[in-house]
N, C-alpha and C. Protein backbone atom coordinates (compact mmCIF):
# COMPACT_ATOMS: atom_id res chain seq x y z
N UNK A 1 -5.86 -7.50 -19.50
CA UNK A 1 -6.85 -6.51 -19.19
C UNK A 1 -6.14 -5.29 -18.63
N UNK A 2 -6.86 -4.34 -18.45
CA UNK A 2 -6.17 -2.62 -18.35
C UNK A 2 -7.42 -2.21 -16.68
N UNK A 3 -7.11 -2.48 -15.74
CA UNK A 3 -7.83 -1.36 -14.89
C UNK A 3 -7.71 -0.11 -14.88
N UNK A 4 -8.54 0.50 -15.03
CA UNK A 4 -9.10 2.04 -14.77
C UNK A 4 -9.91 2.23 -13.41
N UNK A 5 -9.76 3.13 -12.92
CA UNK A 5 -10.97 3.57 -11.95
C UNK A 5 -11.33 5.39 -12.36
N UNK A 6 -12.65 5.32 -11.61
CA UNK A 6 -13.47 6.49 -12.06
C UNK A 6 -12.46 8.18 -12.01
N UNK A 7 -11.66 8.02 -11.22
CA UNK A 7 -10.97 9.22 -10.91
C UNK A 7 -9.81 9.15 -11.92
N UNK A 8 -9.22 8.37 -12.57
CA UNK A 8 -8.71 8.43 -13.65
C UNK A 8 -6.69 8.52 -13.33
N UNK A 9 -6.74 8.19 -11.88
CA UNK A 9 -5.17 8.24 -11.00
C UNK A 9 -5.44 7.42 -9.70
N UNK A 10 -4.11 7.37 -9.31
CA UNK A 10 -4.42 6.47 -7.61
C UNK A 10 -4.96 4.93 -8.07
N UNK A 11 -5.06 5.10 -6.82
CA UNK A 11 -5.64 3.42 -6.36
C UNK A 11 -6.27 2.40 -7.83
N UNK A 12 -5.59 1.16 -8.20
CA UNK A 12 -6.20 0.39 -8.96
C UNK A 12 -6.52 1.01 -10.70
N UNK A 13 -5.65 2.49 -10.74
CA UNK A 13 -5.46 2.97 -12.13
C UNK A 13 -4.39 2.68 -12.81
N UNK A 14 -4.76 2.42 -14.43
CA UNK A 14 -3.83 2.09 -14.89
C UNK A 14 -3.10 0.85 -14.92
N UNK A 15 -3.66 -0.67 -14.18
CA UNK A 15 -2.66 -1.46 -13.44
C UNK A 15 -3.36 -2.69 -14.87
N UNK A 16 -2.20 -3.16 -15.20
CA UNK A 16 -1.95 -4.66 -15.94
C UNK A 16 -2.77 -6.05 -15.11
N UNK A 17 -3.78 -6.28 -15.56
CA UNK A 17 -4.20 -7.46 -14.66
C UNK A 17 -4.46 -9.04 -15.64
N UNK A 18 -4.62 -10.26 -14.55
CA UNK A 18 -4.63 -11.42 -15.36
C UNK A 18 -5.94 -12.06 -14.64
N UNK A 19 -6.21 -12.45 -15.10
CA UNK A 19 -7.34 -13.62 -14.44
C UNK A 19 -7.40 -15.25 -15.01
N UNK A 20 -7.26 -15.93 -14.21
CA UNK A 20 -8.03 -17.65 -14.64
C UNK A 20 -8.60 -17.75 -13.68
N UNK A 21 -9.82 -18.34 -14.16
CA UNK A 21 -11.14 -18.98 -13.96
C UNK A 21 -11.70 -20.25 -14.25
N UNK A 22 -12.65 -20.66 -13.74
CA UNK A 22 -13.84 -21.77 -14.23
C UNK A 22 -15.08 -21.28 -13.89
N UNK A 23 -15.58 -21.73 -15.36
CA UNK A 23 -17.14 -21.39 -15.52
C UNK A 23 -17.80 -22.26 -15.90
N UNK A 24 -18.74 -22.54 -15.23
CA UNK A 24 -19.87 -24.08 -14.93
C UNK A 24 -21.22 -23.68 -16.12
N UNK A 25 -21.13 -24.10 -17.30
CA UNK A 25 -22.71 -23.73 -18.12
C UNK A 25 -23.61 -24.75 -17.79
N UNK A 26 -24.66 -24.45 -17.66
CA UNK A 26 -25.89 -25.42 -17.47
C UNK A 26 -26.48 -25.02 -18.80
N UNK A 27 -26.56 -25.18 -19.90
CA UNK A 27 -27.54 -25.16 -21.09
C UNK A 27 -29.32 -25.56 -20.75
N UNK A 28 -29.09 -26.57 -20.31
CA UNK A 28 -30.63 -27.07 -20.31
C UNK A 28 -31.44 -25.90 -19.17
N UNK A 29 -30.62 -25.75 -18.39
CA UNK A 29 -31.66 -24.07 -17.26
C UNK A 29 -30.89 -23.11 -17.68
N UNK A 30 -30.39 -22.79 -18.58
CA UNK A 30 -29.30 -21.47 -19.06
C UNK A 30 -29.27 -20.87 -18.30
N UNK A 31 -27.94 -21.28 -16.90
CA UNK A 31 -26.87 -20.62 -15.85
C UNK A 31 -25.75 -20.85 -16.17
N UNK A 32 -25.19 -20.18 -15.59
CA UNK A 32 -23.69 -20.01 -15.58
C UNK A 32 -22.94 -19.80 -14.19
N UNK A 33 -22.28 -20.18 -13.68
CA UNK A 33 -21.77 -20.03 -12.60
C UNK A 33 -19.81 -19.64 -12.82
N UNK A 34 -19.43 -18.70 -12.15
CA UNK A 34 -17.75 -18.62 -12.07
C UNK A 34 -17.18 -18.50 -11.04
N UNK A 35 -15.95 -18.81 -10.69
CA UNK A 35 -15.24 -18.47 -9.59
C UNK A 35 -13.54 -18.53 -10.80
N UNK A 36 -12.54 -17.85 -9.95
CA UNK A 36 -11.19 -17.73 -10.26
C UNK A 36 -10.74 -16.78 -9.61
N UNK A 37 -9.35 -16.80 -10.28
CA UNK A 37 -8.30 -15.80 -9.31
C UNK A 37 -7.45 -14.87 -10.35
N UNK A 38 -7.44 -13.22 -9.77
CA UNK A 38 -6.94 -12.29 -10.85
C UNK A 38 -5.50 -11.90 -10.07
N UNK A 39 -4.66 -11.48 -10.55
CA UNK A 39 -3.45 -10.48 -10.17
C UNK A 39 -3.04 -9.13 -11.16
N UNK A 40 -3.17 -8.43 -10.15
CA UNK A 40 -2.94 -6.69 -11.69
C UNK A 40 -1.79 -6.04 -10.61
N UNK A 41 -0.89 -6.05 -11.34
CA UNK A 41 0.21 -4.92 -11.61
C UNK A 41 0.28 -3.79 -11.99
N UNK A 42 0.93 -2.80 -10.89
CA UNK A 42 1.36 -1.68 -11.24
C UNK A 42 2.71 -1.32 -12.13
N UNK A 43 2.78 -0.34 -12.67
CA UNK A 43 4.15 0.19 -13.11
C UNK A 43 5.65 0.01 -12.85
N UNK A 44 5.50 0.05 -11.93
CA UNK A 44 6.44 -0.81 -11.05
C UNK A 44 6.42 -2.17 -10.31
N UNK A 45 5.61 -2.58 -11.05
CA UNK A 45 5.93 -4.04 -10.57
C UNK A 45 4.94 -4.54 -9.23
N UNK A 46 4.43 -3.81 -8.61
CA UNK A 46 4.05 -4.12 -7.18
C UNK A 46 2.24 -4.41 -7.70
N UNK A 47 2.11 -5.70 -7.07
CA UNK A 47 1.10 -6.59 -7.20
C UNK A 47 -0.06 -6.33 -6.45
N UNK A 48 -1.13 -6.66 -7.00
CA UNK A 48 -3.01 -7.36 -6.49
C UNK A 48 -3.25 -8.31 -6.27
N UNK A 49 -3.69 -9.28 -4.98
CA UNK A 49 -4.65 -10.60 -5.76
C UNK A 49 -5.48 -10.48 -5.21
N UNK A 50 -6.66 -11.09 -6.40
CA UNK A 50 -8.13 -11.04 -6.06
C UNK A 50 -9.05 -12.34 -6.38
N UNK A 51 -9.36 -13.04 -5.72
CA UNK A 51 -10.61 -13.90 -5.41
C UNK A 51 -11.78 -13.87 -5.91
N UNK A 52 -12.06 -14.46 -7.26
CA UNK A 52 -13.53 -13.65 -7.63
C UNK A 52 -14.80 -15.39 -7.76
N UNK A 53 -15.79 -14.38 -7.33
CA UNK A 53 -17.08 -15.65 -7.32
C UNK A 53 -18.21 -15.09 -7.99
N UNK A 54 -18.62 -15.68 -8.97
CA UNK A 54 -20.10 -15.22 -9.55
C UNK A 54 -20.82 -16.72 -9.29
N UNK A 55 -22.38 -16.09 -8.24
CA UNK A 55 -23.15 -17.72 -8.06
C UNK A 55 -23.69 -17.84 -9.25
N UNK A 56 -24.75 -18.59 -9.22
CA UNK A 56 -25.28 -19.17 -10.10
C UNK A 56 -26.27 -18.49 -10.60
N UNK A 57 -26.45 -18.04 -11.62
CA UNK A 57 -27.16 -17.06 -12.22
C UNK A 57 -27.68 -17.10 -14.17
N UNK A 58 -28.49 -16.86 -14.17
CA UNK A 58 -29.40 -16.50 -15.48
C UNK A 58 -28.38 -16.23 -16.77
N UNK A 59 -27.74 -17.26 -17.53
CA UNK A 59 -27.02 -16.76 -18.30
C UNK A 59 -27.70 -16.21 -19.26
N UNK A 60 -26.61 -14.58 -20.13
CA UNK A 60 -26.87 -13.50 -20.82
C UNK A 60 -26.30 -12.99 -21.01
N UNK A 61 -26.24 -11.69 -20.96
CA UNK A 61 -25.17 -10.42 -21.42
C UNK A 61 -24.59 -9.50 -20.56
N UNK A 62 -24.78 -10.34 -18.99
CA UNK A 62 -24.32 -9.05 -18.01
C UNK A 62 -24.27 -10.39 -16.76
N UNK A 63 -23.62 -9.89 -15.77
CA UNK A 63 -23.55 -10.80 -14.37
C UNK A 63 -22.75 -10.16 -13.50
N UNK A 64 -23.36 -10.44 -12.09
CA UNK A 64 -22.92 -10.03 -10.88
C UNK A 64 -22.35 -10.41 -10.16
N UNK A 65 -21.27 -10.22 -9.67
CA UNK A 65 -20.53 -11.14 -8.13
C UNK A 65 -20.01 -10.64 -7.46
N UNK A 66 -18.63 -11.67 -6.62
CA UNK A 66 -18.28 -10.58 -5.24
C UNK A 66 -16.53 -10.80 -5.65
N UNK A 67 -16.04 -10.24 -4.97
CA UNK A 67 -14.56 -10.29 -4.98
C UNK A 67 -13.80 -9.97 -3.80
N UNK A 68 -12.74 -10.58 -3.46
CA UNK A 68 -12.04 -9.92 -2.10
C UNK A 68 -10.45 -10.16 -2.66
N UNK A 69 -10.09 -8.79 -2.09
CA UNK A 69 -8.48 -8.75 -2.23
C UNK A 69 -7.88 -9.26 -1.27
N UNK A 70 -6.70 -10.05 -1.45
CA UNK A 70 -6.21 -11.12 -0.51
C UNK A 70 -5.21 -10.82 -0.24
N UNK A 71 -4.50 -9.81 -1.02
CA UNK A 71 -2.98 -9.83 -0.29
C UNK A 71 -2.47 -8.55 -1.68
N UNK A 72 -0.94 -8.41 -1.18
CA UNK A 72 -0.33 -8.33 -2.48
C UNK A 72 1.09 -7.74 -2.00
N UNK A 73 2.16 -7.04 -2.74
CA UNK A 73 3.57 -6.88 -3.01
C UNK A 73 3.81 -5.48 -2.78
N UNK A 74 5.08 -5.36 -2.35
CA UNK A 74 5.40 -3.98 -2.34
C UNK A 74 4.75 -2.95 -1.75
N UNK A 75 3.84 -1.96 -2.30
CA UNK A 75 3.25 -0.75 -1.77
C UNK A 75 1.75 -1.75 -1.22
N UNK A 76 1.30 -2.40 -1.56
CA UNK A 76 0.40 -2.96 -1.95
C UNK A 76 0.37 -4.62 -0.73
N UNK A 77 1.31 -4.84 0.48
CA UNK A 77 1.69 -5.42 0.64
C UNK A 77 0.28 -5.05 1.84
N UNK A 78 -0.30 -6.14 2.62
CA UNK A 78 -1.28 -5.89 3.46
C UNK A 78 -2.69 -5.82 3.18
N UNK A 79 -2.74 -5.86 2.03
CA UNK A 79 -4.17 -5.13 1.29
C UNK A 79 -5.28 -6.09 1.80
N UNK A 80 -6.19 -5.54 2.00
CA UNK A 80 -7.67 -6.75 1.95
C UNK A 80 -8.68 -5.73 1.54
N UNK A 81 -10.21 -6.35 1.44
CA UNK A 81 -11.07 -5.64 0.78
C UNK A 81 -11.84 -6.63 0.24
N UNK A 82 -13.46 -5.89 -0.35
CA UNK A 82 -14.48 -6.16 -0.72
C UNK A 82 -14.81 -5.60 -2.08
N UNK A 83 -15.39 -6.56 -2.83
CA UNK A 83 -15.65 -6.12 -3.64
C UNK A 83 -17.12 -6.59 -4.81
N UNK A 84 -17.69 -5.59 -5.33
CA UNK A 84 -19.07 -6.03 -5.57
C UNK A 84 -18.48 -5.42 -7.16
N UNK A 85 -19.16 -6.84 -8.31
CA UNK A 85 -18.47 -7.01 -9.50
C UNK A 85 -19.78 -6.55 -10.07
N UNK A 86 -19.87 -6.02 -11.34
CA UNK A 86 -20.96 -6.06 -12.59
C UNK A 86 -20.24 -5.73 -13.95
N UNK A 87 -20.70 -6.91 -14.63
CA UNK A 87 -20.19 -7.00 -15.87
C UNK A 87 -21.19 -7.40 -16.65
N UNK A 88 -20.38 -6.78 -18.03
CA UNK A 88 -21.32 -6.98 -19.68
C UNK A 88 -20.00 -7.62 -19.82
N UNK A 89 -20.55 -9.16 -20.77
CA UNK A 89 -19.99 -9.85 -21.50
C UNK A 89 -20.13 -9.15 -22.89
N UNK A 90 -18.76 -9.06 -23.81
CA UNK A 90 -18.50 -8.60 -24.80
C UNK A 90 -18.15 -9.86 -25.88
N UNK A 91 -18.45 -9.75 -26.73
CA UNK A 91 -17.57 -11.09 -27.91
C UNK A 91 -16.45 -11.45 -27.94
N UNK A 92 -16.39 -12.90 -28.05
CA UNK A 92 -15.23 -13.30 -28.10
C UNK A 92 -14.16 -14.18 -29.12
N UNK A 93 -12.92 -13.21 -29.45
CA UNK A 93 -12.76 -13.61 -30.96
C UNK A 93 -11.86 -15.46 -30.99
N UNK A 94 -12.02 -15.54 -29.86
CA UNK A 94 -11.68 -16.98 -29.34
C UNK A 94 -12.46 -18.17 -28.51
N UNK A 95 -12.82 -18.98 -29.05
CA UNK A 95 -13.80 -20.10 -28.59
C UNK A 95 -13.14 -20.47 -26.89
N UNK A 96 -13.79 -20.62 -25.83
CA UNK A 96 -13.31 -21.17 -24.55
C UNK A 96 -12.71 -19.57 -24.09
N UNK A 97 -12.72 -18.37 -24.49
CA UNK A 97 -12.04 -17.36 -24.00
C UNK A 97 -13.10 -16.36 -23.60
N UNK A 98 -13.68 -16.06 -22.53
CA UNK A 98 -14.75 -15.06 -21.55
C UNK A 98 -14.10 -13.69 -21.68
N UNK A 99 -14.51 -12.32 -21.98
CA UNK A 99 -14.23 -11.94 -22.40
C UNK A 99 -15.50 -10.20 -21.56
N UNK A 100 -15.21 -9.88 -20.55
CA UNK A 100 -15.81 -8.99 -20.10
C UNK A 100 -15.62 -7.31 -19.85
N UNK A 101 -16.85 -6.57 -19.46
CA UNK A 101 -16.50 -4.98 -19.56
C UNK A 101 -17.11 -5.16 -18.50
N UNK A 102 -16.69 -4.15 -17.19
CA UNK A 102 -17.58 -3.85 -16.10
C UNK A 102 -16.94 -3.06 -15.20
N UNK A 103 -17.66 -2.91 -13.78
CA UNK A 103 -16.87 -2.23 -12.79
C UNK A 103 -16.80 -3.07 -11.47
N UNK A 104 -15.70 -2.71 -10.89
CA UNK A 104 -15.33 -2.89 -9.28
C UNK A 104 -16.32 -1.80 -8.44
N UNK A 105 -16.68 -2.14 -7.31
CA UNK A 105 -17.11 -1.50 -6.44
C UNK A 105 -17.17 -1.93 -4.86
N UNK A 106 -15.86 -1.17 -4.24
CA UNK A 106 -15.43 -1.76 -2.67
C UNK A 106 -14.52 -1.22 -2.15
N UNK A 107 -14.58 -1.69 -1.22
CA UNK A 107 -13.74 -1.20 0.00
C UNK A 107 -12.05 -1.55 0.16
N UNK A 108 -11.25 -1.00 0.58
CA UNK A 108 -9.77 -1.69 1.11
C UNK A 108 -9.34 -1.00 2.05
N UNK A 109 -8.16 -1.76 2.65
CA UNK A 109 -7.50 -1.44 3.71
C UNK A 109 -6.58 -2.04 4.27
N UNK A 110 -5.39 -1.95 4.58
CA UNK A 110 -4.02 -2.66 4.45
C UNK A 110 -3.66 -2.85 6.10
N UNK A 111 -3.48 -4.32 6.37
CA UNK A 111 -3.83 -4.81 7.95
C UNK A 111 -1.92 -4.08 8.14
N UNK A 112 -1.05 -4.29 7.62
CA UNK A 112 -0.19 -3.30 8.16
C UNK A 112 0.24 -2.23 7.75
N UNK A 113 0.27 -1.61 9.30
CA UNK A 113 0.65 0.07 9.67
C UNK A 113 1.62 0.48 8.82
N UNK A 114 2.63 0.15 8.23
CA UNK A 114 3.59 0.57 7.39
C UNK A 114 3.24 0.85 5.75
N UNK A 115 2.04 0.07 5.24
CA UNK A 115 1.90 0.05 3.87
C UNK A 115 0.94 1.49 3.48
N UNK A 116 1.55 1.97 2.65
CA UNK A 116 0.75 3.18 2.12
C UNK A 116 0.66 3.05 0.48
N UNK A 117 -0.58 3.91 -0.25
CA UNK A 117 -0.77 3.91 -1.48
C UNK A 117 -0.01 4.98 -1.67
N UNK A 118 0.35 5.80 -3.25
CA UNK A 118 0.72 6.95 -3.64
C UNK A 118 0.90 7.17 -4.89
């Protein structure tokens, strides 16, 4: 996956990310439930990780959850944060492979004094 953010530079632009997950289908009440863990890279190498949970919800073509940044490398070293997920599920040209478009929306802030973005 490719992060972008709205300003199109800075923070969380541009960065290489991965995610694994598990996703719980209920067919017979059509829900879906997810949780997993992402890491996105910058240009240089210096790392994200993020915590993601979608509850249990109305499966379809879109879903909501939360996310928190847990840590990460380099410039990026200190990070924490909140984060409120919405996604459209897009097709997928691989069976067992989830496959989403959406946005981040949250907060951060790096518990040490030394780490700066740029």
């Amino acid at each position: 996956m490719t992060a972008v953010n709205a300003r199109g530079s800075g923070f969380l632009n541009n960065m290489a990310g991965r995610c694994i997950g598990m996703a719980t289908l209920d067919n017979d009440a059509k829900t879906v439930e997810s949780h997993g863990r992402c890491v996105y890279a910058d240009a240089s190498g210096d790392q994200i990780f993020e915590k993601y949970d979608y509850a249990v919800q109305a499966q379809g073509t879109g879903s909501r959850g939360t996310a928190e940044w847990t840590g990460g490398t380099g410039k990026f070293a200190g990070i924490s944060g909140d984060v409120e997920l919405t996604n459209t599920r897009l097709s997928s040209m691989t069976d067992g492979i989830i496959q989403v478009s959406g946005t981040k929306t949250g907060h951060y802030s790096f518990n040490s004094p030394t780490s700066s973005l740029q």
